[in-house]
Each structure stands twice: as C-alpha cells, then as structure tokens.
N, C-alpha and C. Protein backbone atom coordinates (compact mmCIF):
# COMPACT_ATOMS: atom_id res chain seq x y z
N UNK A 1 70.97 7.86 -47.43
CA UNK A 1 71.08 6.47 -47.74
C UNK A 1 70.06 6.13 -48.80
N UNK A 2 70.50 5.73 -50.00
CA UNK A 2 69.35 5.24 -51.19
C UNK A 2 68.26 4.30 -50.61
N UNK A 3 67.19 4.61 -50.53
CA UNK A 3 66.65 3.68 -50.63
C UNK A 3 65.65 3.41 -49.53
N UNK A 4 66.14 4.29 -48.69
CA UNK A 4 65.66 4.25 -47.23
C UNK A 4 64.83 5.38 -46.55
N UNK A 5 63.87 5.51 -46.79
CA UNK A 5 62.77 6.65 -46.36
C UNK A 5 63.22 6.55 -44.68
N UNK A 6 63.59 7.97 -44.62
CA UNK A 6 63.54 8.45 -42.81
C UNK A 6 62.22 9.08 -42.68
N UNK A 7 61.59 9.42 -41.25
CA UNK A 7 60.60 10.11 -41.46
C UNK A 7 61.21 11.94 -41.21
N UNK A 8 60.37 12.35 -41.37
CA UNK A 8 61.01 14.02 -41.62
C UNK A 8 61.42 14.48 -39.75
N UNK A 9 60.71 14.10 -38.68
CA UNK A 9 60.85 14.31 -37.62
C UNK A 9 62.09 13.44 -36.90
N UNK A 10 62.78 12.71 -37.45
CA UNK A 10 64.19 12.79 -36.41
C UNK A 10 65.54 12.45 -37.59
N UNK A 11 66.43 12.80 -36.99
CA UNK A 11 67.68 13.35 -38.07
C UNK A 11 68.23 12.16 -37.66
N UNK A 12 69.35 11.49 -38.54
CA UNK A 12 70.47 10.22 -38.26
C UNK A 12 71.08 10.78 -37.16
N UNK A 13 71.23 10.38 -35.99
CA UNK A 13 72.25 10.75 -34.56
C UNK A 13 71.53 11.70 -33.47
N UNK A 14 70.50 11.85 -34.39
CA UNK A 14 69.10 12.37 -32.89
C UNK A 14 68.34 11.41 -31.98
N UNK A 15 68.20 12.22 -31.01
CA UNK A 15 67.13 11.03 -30.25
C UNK A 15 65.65 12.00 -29.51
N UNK A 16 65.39 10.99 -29.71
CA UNK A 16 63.31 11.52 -28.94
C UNK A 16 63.14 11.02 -27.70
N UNK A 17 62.51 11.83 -27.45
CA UNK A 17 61.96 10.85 -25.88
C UNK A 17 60.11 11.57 -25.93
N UNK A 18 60.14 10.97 -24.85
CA UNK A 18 59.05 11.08 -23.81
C UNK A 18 58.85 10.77 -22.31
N UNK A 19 58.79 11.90 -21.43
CA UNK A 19 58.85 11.72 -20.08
C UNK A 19 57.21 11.56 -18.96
N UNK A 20 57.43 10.97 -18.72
CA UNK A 20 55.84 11.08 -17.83
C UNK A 20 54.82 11.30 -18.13
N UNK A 21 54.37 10.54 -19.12
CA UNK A 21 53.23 10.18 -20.16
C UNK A 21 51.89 9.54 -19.41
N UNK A 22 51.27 9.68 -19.14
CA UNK A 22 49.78 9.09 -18.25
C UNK A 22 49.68 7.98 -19.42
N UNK A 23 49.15 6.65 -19.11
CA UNK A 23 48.89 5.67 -19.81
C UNK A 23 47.60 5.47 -19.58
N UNK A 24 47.04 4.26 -20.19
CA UNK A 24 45.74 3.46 -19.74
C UNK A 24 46.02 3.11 -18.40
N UNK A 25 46.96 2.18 -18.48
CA UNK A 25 47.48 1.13 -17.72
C UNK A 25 47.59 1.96 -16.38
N UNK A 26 47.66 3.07 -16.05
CA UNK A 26 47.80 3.84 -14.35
C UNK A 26 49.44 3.79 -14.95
N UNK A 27 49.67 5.09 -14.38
CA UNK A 27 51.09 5.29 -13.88
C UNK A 27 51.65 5.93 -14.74
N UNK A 28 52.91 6.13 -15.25
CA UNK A 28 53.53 6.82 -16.33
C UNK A 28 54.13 6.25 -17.39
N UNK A 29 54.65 6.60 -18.47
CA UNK A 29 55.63 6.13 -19.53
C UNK A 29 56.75 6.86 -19.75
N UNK A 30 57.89 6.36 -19.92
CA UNK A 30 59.13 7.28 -20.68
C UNK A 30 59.94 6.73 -21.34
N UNK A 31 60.07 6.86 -22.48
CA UNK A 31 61.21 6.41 -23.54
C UNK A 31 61.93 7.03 -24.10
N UNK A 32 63.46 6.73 -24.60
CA UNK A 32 63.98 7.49 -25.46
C UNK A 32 64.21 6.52 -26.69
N UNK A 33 64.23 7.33 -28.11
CA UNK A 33 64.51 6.57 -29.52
C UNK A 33 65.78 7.45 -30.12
N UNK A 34 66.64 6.71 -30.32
CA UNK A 34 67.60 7.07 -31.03
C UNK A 34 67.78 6.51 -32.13
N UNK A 35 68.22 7.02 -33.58
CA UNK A 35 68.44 6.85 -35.20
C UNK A 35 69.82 6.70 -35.11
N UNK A 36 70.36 5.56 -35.60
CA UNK A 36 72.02 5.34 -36.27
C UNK A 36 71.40 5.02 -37.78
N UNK A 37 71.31 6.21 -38.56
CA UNK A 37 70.45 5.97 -39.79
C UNK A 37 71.99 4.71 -40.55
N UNK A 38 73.14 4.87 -40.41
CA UNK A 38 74.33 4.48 -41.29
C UNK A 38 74.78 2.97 -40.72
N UNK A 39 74.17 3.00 -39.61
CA UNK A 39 74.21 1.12 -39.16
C UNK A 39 71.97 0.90 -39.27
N UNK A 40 71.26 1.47 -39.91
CA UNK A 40 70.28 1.24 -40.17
C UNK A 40 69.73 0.48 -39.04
N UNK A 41 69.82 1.21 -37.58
CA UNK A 41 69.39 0.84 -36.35
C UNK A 41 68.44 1.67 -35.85
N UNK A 42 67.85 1.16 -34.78
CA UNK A 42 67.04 2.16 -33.93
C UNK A 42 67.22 1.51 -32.77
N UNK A 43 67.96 2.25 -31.52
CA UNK A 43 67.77 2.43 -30.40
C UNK A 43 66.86 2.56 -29.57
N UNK A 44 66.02 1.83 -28.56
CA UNK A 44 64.91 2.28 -27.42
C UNK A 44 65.51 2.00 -25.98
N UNK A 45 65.26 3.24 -25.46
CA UNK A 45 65.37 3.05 -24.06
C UNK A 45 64.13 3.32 -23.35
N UNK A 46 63.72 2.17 -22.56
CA UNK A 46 62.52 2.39 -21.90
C UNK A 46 62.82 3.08 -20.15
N UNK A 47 62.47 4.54 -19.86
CA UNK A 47 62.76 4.81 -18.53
C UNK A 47 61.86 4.58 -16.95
N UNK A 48 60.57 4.54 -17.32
CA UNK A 48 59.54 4.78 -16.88
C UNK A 48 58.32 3.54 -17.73
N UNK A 49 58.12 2.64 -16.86
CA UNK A 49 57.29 1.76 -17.38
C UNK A 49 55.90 1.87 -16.49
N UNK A 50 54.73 1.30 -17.13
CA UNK A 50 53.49 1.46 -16.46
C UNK A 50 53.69 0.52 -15.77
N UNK A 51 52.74 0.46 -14.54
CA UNK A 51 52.22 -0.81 -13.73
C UNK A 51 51.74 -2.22 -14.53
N UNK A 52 51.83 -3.10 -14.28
CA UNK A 52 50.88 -4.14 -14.94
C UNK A 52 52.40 -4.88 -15.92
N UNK A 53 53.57 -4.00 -16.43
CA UNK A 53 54.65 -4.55 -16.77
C UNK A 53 53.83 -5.54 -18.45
N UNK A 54 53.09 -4.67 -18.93
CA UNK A 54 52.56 -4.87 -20.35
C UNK A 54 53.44 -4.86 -21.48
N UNK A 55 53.13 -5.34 -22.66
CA UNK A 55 53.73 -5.53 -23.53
C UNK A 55 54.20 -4.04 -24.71
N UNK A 56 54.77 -3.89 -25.61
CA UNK A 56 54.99 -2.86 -26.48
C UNK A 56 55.19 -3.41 -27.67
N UNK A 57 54.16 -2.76 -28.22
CA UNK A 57 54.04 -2.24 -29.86
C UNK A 57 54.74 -0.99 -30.70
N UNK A 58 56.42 -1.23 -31.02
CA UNK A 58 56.92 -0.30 -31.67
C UNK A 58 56.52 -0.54 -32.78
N UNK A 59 56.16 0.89 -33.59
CA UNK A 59 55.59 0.97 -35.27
C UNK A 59 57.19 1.31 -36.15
N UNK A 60 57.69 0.65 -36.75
CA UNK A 60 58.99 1.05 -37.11
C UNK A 60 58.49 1.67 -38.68
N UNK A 61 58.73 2.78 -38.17
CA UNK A 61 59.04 4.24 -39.52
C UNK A 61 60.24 4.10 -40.37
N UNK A 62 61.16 3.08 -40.32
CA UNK A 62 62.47 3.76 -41.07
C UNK A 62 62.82 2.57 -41.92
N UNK A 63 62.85 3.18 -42.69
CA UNK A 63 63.06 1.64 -44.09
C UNK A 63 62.43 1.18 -44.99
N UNK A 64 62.40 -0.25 -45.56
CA UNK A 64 61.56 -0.54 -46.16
C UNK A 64 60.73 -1.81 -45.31
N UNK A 65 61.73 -2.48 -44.25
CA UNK A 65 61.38 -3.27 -43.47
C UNK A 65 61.63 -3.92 -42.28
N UNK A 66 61.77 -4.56 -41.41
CA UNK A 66 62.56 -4.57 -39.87
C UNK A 66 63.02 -5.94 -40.62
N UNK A 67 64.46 -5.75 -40.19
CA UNK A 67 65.58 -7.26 -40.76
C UNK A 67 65.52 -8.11 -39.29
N UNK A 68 65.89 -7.91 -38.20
CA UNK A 68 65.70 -7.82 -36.53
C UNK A 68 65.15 -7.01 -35.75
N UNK A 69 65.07 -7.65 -34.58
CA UNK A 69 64.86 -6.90 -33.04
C UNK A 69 64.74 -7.82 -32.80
N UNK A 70 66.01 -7.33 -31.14
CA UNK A 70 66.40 -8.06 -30.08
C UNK A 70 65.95 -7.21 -28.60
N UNK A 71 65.78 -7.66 -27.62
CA UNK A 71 65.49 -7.02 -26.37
C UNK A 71 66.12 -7.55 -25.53
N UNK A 72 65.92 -6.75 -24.13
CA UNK A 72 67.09 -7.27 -23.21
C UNK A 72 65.93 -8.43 -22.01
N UNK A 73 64.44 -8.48 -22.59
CA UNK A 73 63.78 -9.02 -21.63
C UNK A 73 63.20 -10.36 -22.52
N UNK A 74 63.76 -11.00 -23.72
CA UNK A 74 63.44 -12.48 -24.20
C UNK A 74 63.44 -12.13 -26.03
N UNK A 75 62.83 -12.96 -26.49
CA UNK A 75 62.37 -12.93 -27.76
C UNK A 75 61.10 -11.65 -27.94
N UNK A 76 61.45 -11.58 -29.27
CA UNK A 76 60.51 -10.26 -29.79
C UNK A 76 59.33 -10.90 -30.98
N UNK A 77 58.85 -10.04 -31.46
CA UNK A 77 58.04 -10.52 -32.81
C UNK A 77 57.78 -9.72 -33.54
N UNK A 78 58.36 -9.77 -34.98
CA UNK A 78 58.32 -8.71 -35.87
C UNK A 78 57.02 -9.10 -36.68
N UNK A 79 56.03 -8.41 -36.86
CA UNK A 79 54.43 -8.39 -37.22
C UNK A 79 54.63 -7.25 -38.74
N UNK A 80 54.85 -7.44 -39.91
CA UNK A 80 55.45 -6.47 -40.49
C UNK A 80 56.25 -5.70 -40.05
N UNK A 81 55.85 -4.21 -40.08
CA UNK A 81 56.71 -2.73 -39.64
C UNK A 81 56.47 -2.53 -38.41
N UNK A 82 56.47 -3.63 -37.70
CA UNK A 82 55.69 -3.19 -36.30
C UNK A 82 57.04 -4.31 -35.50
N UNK A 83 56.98 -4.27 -34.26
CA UNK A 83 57.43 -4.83 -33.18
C UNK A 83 57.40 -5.21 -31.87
N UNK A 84 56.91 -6.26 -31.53
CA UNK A 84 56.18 -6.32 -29.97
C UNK A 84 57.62 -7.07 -29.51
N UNK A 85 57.50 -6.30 -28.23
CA UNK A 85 58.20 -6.21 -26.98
C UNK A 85 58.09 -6.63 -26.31
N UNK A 86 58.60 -7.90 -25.54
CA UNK A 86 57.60 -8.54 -24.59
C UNK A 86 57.82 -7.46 -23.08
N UNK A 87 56.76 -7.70 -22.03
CA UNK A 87 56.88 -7.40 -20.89
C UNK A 87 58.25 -7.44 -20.25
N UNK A 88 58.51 -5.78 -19.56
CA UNK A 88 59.78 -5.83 -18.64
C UNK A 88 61.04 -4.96 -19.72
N UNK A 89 60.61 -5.25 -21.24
CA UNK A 89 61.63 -4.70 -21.91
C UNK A 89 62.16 -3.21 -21.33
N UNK A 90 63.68 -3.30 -20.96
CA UNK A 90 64.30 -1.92 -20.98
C UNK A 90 64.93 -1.28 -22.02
N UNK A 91 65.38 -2.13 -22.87
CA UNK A 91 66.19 -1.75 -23.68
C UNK A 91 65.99 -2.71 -25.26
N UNK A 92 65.89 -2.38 -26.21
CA UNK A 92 65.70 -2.62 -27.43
C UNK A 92 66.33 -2.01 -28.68
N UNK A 93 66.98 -2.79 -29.59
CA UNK A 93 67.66 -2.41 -31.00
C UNK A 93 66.48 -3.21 -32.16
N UNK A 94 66.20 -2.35 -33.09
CA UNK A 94 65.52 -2.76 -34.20
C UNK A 94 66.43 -2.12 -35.34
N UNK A 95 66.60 -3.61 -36.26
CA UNK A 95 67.50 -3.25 -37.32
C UNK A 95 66.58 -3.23 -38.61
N UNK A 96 66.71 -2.22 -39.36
CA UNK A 96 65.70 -2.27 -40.66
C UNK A 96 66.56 -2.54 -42.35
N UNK A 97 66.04 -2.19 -42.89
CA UNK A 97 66.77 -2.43 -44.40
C UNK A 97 65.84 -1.13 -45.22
C-alpha cells in the first residue's frame, strides 16, 4: 500500500498475541493484534486482563496516523499514534491512514 509504513514484524492477515504476561498491576495479560493492512485496520483482542480493570495505551505502528478507534467498553482517545482504552476494554478496532 503506497504510503503506508508497516512495521517489519507482522505481515497484512497475521496476528500476535501474548499469553500470560505478569504485569505491575498483579495478575496476568493476554492479547491478540491482528493487521487488515487493505481495510487499514488493526484488530485487538484483549484475553486476560489484570486486576484493578486499568486503562490501555496502544502505540499504533502502522501508517501515518490513527483516523479512529472504537471499543466495545465506551469512548477512546486518540493522543497522536497512541490510543487509550478505557477500563474493561475487550475488544478494539483502530483505523489508520
């Protein structure tokens, strides 16, 4: 896609995770990220959340800038290339350009 820096570690139609991650917060983390590089999306699935039901700071790598993000737990806030999540989020789409 012109124009649009991917980072070298995940391919358009791959996905990442992370399973049982020790946090600050006590307890574990697990997410998965999936790339639809051709609808210029990013997929999060949150599996495993810490105690305390804290907020998230996604750093968005892909683009030149985040156009949206929506979550399934309220309003979001796009801070530049970045994205906070409010508490409880399971599920999240960030659209970039």
């Amino acid at each position: 896609m012109p124009g649009v820096q991917m980072p070298h570690w995940l391919a358009p139609g791959e996905t990442i995770g992370v399973n049982r991650a020790p946090t600050v917060f006590g307890g574990e983390f697990g997410y998965r990220l999936s790339l639809h590089a051709n609808e210029q999306r990013v997929e999060i699935d949150i599996d495993t959340a810490p105690p305390g039901s804290p907020d998230y700071v996604y750093p968005c790598c892909f683009g030149g800038r985040i156009l949206e993000a929506v979550c399934d737990a309220g309003p979001t806030v796009i801070m530049g290339r970045e994205v906070r999540l409010p508490a409880g989020t399971r599920q999240a789409s960030v659209h970039f350009a």
